[in-house]
Protein backbone atom coordinates (compact mmCIF):
# COMPACT_ATOMS: atom_id res chain seq x y z
CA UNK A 1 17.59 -19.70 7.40
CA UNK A 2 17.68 -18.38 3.93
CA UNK A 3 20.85 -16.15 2.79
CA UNK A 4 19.70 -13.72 -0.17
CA UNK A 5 23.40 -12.54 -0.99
CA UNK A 6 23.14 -11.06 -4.51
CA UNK A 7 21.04 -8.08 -5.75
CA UNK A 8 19.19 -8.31 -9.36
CA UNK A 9 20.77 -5.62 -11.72
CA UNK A 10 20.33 -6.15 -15.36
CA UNK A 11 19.05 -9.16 -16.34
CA UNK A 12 21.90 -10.65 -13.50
CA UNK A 13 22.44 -11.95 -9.69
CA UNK A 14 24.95 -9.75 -9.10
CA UNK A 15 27.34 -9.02 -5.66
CA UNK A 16 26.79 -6.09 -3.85
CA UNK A 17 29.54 -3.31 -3.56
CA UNK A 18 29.46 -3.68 0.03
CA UNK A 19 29.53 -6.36 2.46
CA UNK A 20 26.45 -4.89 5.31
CA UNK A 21 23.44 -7.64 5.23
CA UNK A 22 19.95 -6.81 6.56
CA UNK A 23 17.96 -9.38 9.13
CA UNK A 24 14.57 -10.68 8.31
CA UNK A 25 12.78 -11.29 11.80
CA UNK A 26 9.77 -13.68 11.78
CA UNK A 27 6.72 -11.90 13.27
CA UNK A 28 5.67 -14.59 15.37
CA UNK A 29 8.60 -16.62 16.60
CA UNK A 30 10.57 -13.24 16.95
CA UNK A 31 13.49 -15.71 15.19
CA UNK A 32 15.43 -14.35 12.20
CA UNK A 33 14.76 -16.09 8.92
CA UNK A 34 16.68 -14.31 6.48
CA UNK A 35 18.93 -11.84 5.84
CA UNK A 36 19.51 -10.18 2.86
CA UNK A 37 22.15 -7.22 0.84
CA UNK A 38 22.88 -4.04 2.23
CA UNK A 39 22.61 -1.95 -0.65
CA UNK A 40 24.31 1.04 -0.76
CA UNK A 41 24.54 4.28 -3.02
CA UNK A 42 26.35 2.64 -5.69
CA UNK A 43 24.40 -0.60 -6.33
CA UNK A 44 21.77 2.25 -6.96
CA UNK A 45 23.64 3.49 -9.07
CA UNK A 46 24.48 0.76 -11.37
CA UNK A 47 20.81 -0.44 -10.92
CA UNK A 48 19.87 3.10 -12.82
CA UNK A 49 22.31 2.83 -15.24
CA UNK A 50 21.08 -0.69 -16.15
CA UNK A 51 17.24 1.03 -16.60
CA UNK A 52 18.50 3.53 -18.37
CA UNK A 53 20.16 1.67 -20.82
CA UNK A 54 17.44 -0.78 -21.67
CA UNK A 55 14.63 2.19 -21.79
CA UNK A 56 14.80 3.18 -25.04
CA UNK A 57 14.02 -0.25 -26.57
CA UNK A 58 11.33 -1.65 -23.77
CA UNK A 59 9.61 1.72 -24.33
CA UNK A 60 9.57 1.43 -28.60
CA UNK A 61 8.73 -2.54 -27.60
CA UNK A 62 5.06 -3.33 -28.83
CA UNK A 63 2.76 -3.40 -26.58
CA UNK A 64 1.83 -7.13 -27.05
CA UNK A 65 4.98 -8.17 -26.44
CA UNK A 66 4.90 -6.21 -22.87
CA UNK A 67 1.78 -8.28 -22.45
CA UNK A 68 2.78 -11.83 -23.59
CA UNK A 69 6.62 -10.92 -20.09
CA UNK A 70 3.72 -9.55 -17.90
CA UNK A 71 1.77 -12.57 -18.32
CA UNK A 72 4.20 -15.12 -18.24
CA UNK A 73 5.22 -13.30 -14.84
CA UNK A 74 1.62 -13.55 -13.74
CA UNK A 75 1.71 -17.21 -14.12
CA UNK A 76 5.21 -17.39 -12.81
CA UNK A 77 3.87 -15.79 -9.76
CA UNK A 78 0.76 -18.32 -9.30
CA UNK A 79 3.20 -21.25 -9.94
CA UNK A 80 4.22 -19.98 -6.46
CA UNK A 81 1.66 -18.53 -4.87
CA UNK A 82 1.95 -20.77 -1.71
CA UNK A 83 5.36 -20.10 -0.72
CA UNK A 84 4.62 -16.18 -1.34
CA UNK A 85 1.36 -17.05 1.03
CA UNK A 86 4.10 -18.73 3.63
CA UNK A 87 6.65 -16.24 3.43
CA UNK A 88 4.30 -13.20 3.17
CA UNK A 89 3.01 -14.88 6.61
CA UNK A 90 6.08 -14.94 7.72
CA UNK A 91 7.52 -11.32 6.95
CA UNK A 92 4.05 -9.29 7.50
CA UNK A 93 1.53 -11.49 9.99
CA UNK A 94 -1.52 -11.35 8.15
CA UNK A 95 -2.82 -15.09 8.56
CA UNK A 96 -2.47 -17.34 5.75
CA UNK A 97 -6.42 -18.15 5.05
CA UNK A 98 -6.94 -14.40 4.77
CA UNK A 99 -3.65 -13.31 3.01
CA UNK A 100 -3.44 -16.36 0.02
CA UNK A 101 -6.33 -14.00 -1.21
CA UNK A 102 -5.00 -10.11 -0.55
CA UNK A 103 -1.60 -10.35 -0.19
CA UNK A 104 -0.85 -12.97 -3.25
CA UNK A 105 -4.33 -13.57 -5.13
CA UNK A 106 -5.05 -10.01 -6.17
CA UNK A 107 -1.08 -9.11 -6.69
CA UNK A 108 -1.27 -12.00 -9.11
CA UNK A 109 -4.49 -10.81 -10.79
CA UNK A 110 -3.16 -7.66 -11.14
CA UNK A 111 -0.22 -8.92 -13.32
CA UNK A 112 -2.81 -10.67 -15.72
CA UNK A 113 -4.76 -7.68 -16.06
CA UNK A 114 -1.96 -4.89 -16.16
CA UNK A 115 -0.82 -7.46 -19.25
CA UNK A 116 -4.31 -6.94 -20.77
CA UNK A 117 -4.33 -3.24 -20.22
CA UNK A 118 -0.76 -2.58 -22.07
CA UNK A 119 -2.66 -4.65 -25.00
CA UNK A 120 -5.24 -2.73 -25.15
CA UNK A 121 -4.57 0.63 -24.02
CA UNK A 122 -5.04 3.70 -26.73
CA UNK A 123 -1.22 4.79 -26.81
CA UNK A 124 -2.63 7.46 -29.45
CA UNK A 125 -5.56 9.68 -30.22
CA UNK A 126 -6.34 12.40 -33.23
CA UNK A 127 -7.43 15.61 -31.40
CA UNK A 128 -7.96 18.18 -34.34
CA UNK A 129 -4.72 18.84 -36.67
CA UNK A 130 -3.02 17.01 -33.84
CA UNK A 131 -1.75 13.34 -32.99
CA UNK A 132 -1.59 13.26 -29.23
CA UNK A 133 0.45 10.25 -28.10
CA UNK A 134 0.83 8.47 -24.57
CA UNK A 135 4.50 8.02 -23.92
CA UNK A 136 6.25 5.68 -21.00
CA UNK A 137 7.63 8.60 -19.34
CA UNK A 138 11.36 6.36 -18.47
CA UNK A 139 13.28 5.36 -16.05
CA UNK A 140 10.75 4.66 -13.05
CA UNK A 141 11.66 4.18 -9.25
CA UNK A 142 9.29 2.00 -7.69
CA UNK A 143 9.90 2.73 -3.23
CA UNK A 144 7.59 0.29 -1.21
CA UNK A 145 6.00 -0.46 2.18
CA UNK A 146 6.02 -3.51 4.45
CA UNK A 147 2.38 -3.53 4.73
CA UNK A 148 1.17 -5.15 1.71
CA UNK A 149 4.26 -5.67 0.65
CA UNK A 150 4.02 -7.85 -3.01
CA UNK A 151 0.54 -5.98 -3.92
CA UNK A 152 2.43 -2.63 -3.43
CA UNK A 153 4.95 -3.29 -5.36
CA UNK A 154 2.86 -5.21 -8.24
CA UNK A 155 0.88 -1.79 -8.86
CA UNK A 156 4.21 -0.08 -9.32
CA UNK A 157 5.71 -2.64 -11.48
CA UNK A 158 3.42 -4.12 -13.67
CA UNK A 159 1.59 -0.62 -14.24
CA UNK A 160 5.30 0.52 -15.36
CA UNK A 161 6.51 -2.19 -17.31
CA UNK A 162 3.08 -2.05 -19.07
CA UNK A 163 3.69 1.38 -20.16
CA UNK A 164 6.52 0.93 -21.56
CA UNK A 165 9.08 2.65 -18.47
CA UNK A 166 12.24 0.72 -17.02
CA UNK A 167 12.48 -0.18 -13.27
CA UNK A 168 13.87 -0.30 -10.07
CA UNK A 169 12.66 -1.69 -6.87
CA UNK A 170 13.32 -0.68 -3.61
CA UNK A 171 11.44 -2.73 -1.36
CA UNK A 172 10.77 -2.46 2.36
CA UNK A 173 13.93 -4.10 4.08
CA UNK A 174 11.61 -5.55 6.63
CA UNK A 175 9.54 -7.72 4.59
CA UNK A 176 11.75 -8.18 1.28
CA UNK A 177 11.83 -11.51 0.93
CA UNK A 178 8.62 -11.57 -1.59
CA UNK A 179 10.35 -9.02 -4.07
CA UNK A 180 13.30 -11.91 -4.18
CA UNK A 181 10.61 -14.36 -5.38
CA UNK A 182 9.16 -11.77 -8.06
CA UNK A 183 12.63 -11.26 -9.19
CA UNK A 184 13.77 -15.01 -9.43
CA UNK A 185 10.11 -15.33 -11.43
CA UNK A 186 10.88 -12.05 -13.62
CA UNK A 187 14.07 -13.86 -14.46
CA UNK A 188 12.87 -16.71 -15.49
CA UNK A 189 9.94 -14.58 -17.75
CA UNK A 190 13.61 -13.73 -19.80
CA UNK A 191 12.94 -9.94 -19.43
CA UNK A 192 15.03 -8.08 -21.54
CA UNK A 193 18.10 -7.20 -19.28
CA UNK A 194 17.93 -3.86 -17.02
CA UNK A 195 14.03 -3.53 -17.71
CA UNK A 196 13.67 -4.84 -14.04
CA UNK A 197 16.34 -4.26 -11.36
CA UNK A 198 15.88 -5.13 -7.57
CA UNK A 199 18.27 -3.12 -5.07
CA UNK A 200 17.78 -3.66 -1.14
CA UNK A 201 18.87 -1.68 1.37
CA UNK A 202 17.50 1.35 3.74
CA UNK A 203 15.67 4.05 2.56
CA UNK A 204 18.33 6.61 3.87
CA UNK A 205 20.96 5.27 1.83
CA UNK A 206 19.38 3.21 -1.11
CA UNK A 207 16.48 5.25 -1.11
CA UNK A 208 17.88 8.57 -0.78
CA UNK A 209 20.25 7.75 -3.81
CA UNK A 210 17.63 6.81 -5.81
CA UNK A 211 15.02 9.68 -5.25
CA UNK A 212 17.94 12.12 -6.23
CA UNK A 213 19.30 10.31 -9.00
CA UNK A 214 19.34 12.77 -12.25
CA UNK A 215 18.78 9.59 -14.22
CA UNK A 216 15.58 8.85 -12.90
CA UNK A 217 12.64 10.18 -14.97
CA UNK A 218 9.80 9.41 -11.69
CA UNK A 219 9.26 8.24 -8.53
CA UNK A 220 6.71 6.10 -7.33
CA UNK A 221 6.75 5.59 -3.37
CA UNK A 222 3.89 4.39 -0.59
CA UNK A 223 5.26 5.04 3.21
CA UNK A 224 4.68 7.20 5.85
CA UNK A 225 4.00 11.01 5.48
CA UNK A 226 7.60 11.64 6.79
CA UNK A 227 9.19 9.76 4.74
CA UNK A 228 7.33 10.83 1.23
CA UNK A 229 7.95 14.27 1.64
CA UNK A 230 11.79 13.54 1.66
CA UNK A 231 11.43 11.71 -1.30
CA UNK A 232 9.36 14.96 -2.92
CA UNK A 233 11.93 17.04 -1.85
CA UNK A 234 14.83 15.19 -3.14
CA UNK A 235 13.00 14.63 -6.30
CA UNK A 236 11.84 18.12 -6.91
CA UNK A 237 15.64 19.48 -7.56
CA UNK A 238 15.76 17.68 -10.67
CA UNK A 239 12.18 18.15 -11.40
CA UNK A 240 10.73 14.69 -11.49
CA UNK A 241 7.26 13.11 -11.60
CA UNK A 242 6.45 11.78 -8.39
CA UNK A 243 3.37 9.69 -7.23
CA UNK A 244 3.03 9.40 -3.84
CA UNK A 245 0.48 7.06 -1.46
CA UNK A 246 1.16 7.88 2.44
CA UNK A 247 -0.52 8.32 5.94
CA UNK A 248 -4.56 8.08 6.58
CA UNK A 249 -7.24 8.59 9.27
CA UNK A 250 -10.33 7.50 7.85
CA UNK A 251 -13.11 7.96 8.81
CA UNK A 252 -16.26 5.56 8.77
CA UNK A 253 -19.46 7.86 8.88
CA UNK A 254 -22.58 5.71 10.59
CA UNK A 255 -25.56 8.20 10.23
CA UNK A 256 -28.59 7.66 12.44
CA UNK A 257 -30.57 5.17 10.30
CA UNK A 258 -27.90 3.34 9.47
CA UNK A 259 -28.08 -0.80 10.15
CA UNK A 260 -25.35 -0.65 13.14
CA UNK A 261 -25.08 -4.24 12.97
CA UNK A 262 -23.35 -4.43 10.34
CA UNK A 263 -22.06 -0.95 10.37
CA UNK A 264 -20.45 -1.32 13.13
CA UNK A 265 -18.73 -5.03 12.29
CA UNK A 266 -17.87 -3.43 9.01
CA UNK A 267 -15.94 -0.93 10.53
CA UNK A 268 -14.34 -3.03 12.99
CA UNK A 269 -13.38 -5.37 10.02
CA UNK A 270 -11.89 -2.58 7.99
CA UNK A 271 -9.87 -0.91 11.07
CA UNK A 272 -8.25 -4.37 11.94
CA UNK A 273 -7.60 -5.63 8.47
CA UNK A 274 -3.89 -6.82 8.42
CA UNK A 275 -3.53 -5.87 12.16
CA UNK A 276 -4.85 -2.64 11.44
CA UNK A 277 -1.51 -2.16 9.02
CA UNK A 278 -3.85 -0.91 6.77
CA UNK A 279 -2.86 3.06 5.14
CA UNK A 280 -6.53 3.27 4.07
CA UNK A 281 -7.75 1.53 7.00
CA UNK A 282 -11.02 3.26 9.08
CA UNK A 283 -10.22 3.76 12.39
CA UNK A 284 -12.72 6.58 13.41
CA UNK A 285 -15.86 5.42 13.30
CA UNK A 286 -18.61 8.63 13.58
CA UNK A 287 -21.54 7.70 15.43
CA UNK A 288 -24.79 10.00 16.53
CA UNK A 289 -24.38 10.72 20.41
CA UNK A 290 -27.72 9.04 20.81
CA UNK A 291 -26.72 5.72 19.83
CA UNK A 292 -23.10 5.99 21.20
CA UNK A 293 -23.62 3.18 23.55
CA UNK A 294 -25.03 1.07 21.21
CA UNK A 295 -21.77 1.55 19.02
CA UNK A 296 -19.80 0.87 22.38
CA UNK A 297 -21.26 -2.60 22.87
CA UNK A 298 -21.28 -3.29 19.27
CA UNK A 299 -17.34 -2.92 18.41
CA UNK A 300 -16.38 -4.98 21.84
CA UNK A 301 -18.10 -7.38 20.90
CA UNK A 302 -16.91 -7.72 16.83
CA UNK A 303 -13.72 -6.82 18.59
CA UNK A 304 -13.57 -9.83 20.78
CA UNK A 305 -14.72 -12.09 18.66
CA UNK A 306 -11.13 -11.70 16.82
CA UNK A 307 -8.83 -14.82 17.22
CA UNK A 308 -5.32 -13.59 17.60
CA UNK A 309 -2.60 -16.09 17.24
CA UNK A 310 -0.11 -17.24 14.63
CA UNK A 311 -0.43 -16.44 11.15
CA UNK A 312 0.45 -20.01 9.69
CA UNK A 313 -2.19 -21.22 11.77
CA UNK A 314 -5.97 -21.34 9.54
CA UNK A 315 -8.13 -20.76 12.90
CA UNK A 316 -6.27 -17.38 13.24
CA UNK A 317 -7.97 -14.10 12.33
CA UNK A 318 -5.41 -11.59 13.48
CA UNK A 319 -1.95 -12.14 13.12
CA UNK A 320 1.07 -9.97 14.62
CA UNK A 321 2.03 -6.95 13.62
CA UNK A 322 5.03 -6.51 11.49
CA UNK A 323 7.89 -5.57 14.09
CA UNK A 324 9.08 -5.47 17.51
CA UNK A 325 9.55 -1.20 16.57
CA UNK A 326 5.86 -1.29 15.07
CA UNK A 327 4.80 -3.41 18.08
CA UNK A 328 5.74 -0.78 20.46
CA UNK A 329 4.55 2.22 19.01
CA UNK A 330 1.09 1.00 18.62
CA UNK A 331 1.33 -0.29 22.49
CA UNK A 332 2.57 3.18 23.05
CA UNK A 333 -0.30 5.06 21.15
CA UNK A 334 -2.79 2.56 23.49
CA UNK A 335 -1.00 4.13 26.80
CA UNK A 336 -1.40 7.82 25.61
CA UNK A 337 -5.13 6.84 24.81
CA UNK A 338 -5.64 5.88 28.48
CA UNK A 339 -3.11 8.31 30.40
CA UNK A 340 -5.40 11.05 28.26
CA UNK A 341 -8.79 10.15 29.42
CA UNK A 342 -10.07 8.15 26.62
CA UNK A 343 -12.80 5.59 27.30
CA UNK A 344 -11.18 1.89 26.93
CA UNK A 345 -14.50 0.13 25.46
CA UNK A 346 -11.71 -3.17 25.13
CA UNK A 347 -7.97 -4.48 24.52
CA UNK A 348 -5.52 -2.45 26.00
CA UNK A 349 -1.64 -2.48 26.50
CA UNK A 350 -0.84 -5.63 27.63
CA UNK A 351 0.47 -8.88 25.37
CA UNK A 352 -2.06 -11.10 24.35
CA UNK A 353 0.85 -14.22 23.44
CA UNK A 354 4.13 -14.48 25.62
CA UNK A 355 6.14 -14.13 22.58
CA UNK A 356 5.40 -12.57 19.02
CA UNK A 357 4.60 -8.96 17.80
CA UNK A 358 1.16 -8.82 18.76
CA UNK A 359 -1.19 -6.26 20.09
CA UNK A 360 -4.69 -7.02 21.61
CA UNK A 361 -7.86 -5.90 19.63
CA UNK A 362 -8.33 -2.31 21.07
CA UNK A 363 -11.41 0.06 20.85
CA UNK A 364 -11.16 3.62 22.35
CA UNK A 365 -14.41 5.92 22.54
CA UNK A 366 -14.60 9.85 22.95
CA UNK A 367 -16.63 12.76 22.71
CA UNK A 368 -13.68 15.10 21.79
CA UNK A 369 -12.47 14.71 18.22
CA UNK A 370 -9.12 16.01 18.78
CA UNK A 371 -8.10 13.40 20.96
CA UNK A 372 -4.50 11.53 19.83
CA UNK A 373 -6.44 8.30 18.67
CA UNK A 374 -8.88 10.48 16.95
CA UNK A 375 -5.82 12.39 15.08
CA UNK A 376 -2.41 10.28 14.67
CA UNK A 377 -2.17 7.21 12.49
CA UNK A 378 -1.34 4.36 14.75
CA UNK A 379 -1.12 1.50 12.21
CA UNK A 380 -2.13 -1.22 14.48
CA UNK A 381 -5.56 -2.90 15.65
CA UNK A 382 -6.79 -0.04 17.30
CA UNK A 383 -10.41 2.22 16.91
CA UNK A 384 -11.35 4.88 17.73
CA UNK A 385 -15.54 5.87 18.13
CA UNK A 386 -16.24 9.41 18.26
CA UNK A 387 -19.42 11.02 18.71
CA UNK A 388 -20.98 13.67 16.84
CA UNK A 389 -24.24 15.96 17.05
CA UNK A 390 -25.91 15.92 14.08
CA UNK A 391 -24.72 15.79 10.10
CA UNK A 392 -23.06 18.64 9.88
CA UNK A 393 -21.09 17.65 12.93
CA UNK A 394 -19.76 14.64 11.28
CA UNK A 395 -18.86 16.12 7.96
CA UNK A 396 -16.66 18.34 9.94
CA UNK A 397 -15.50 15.54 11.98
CA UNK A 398 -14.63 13.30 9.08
CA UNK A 399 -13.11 16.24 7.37
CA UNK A 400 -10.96 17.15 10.76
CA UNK A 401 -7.71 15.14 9.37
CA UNK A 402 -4.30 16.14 7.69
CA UNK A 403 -5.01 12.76 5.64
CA UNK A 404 -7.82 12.09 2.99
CA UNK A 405 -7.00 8.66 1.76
CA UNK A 406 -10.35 6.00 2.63
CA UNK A 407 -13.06 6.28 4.40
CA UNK A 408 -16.96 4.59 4.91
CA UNK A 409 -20.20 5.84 5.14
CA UNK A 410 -23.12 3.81 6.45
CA UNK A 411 -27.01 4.96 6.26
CA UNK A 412 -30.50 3.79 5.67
CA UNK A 413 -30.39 4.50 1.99
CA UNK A 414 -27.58 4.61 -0.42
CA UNK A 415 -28.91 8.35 -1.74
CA UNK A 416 -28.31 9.60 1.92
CA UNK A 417 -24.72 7.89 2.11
CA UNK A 418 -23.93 9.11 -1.26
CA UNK A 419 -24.98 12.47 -0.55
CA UNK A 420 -22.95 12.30 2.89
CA UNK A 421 -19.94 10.90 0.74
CA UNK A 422 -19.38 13.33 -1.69
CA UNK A 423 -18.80 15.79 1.19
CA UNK A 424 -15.61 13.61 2.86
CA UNK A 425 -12.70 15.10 1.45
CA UNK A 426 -10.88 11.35 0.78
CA UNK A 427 -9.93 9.51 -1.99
CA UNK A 428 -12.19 6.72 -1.82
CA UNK A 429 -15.58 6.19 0.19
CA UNK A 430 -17.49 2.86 0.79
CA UNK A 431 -20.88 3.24 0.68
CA UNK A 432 -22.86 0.71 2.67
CA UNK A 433 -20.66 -1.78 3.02
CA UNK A 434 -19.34 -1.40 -1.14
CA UNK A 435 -16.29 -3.83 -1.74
CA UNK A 436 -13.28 -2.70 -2.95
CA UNK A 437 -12.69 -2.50 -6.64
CA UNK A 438 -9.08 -3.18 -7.93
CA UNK A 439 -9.77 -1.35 -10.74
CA UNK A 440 -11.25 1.80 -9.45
CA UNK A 441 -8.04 4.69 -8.71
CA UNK A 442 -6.67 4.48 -4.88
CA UNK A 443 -4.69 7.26 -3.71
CA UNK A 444 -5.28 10.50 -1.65
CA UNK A 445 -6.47 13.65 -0.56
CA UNK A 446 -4.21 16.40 1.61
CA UNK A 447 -1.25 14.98 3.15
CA UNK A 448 -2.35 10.84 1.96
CA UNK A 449 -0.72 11.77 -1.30
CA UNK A 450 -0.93 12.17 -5.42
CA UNK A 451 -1.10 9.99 -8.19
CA UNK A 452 -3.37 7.06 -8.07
CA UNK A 453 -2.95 3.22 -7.92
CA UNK A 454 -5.50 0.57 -9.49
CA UNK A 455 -6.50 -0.22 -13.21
CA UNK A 456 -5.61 2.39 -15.59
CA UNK A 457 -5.75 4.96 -13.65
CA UNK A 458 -2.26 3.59 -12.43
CA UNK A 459 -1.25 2.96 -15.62
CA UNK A 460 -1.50 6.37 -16.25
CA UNK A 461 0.62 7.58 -14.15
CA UNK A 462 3.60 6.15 -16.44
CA UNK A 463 2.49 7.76 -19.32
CA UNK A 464 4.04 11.40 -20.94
CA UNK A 465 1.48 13.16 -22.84
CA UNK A 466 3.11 14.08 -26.69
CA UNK A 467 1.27 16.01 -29.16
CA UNK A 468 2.59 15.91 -32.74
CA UNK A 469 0.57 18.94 -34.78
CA UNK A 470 0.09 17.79 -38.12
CA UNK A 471 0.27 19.87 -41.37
CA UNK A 472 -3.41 20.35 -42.92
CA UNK A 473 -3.86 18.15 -45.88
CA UNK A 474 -4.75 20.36 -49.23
């Protein structure tokens, strides 16, 4: 078992004030593996203090010298990409074959090309009789999920340590043991003390301290709904910039030309991704009432066809889900589905492995778009297929949500899925299948958020506009 027993606070390995530790629980043996600090209110403290001080001479740093730390943590970070792979296995459940690529590849690509944005980026513009500057706007809390849990926190990090702002981490205690690898790597990059500072601990306490801090310039969190609009509050009495990335429902739209073959397993593919612990993942998928039982037979099968075992091993496709908590609520959710009425097209309730967070591969189908699947985030393998009338129908349909974060739409031409698309009120919208860009903005609509993630975009959100007006020359 590994013993994490010292928090990174600047430039050190440093003891905790207090003596709580935190247990790190394997998600398929159910055994602990870790345990790490119990942070409390004053290790956040002296975490903030540490950014603070060092802020003023990261932020006047040049911006090739941000590049030359972010790159050496890039390949710091690919020097150990397959214990992140393991231990990221470990902590989340995504299987290995699937998450060396998502939850360690792209993180690491995203340090190499955050270090070629700060390069690059045009800190400084003429506008007129005016020099208009981009400015790191300081001290920047970086608050992050289980889910995905290194790539979250890279899109914080690097996008604020390229733009010039100090940091601290708060990572999900469940699956922290990643952020104690990026630290040790960080360290050994020789970051300029207090640029980077790692503080563990629960959000109610570590978090809570942080988000209220008057030392803290922004906040940058991804979690649940709940939980970011404690952070906004707590952040609003001092007035800070805060980006938030939360809750989603999305939507995949399958209009009636669409190719349902591989509408339908693209769906089913994007709803279970990670165990469906996906924010952006689409579990509603829209489908025209006269092909609803073609959709039906379509997702059990894709669904079916999904291996579910342990993460480590390669011939599994569909790992366990984070927790025994997360386990249960997602079982739960499944029991409402039925107890209501819904149509079970596959899956259900019961364990698929004797021991192990897992949930079986479940797809629900309904008529009545205000059902709980159709509604709640579940945040497990679990979709939902809803039919509509006609077009109009399923705009309203895909539009029916207090999120706006991804969503798909699938048709016989690209114009009509485009023209269906710009109609979803969602921050992002596959068309046909598109892949994912890393550098196109993520983030959300309604209640999935502000700010955005990705590229420059998230860059950007670092950045303090200054305009300097400049005397006319004679």
């Amino acid at each position: 078992m590994k013993t994490h027993s010292t928090l990174y606070i600047n430039g050190a390995w440093v003891a905790p004030a207090g003596p709580g530790t935190i247990e790190v629980v394997h998600s398929h043996t159910e055994q602990v593996i870790a345990t790490i600090p119990e942070g409390s209110a004053q290790d956040a403290e002296r975490a903030v203090a540490a950014a603070r001080a060092a802020f003023d001479g990261w932020a006047r740093s040049a911006p090739a010298t941000r590049a030359e730390y972010l790159n050496r943590i890039a390949a710091g970070l690919q020097a150990r990409s397959d214990e992140l792979t393991q231990t990221i296995a470990a902590e989340v459940g995504m299987p290995v074959k699937l998450g060396a690529r998502v939850q360690v590849g792209q993180p690491i690509w995203h340090w190499s090309h955050y270090a070629k944005l700060a390069a690059e980026f045009p800190y400084e513009e003429k506008v007129g009789n005016s020099l208009v500057l981009r400015e790191a706007a300081g001290v920047a809390v970086c608050i992050t999920p289980w889910n995905f849990p290194l790539s979250q926190i890279t899109l914080k990090v690097a996008a604020a340590l390229a733009a010039g702002c100090t940091v601290v981490l708060k990572p999900s205690e469940v699956a922290p043991l990643n952020a104690f690898i990026l630290a040790e790597v960080i360290d050994a990059a020789g970051l300029p003390p207090g640029v980077f500072n790692l503080v563990t601990g629960y959000g109610p306490v570590v978090g809570e301290a942080l988000a209220a801090h008057p030392e803290v310039d922004m906040i940058s969190f991804t979690g649940s709904t709940r939980a970011g609009k404690r952070v906004a509050e707590l952040a609003a009495a001092s007035v800070k910039r805060v980006t938030l990335e939360l809750g989603g429902k999305s939507a995949s739209v399958l209009l009636p030309d669409a190719d349902f073959g591989k509408a339908v397993k693209g769906t089913v593919s994007a709803c279970f991704l990670n165990s469906g612990q996906t924010c952006s993942a689409h579990t509603r998928m829209l489908v025209p009432h006269s092909r609803f039982d073609e959709a039906k037979a379509l997702a059990r099968a894709a669904a079916e066809s999904y291996s579910v075992g342990d993460p480590l091993a390669e011939t599994s496709r569909l790992g366990p889900l984070v927790s025994a908590a997360q386990r249960d609520r997602v079982v739960a959710y499944i029991r409402k589905g039925v107890e209501q009425g819904m149509e079970l097209v596959c899956g259900g309730a019961e364990a698929p492995h004797p021991t192990g967070f897992y949930v079986r591969p479940t797809v629900f189908a309904t008529t009545d778009s205000k059902a709980i699947l159709a509604q709640e985030e579940v945040f497990g393998p679990v979709l939902t297929i809803i039919a509509y009338q006609d077009e109009e129908d399923a705009v309203r349909i895909a539009n029916d949500s207090i999120y706006g974060l991804g969503g798909a739409v699938w048709a016989g031409s690209d114009e009509d899925a485009l023209r269906v698309a710009r109609r979803i009120r969602t921050g992002q919208v596959d068309i046909n299948g598109g892949a994912f860009n890393p550098q196109a903005p993520f983030g959300g609509y309604k209640q999935s958020g502000t700010g955005r993630e990705n590229g420059v975009y998230g860059m950007e959100e670092y950045l303090q506009y200054k305009s300097l007006q400049l005397k006319a020359s004679a």
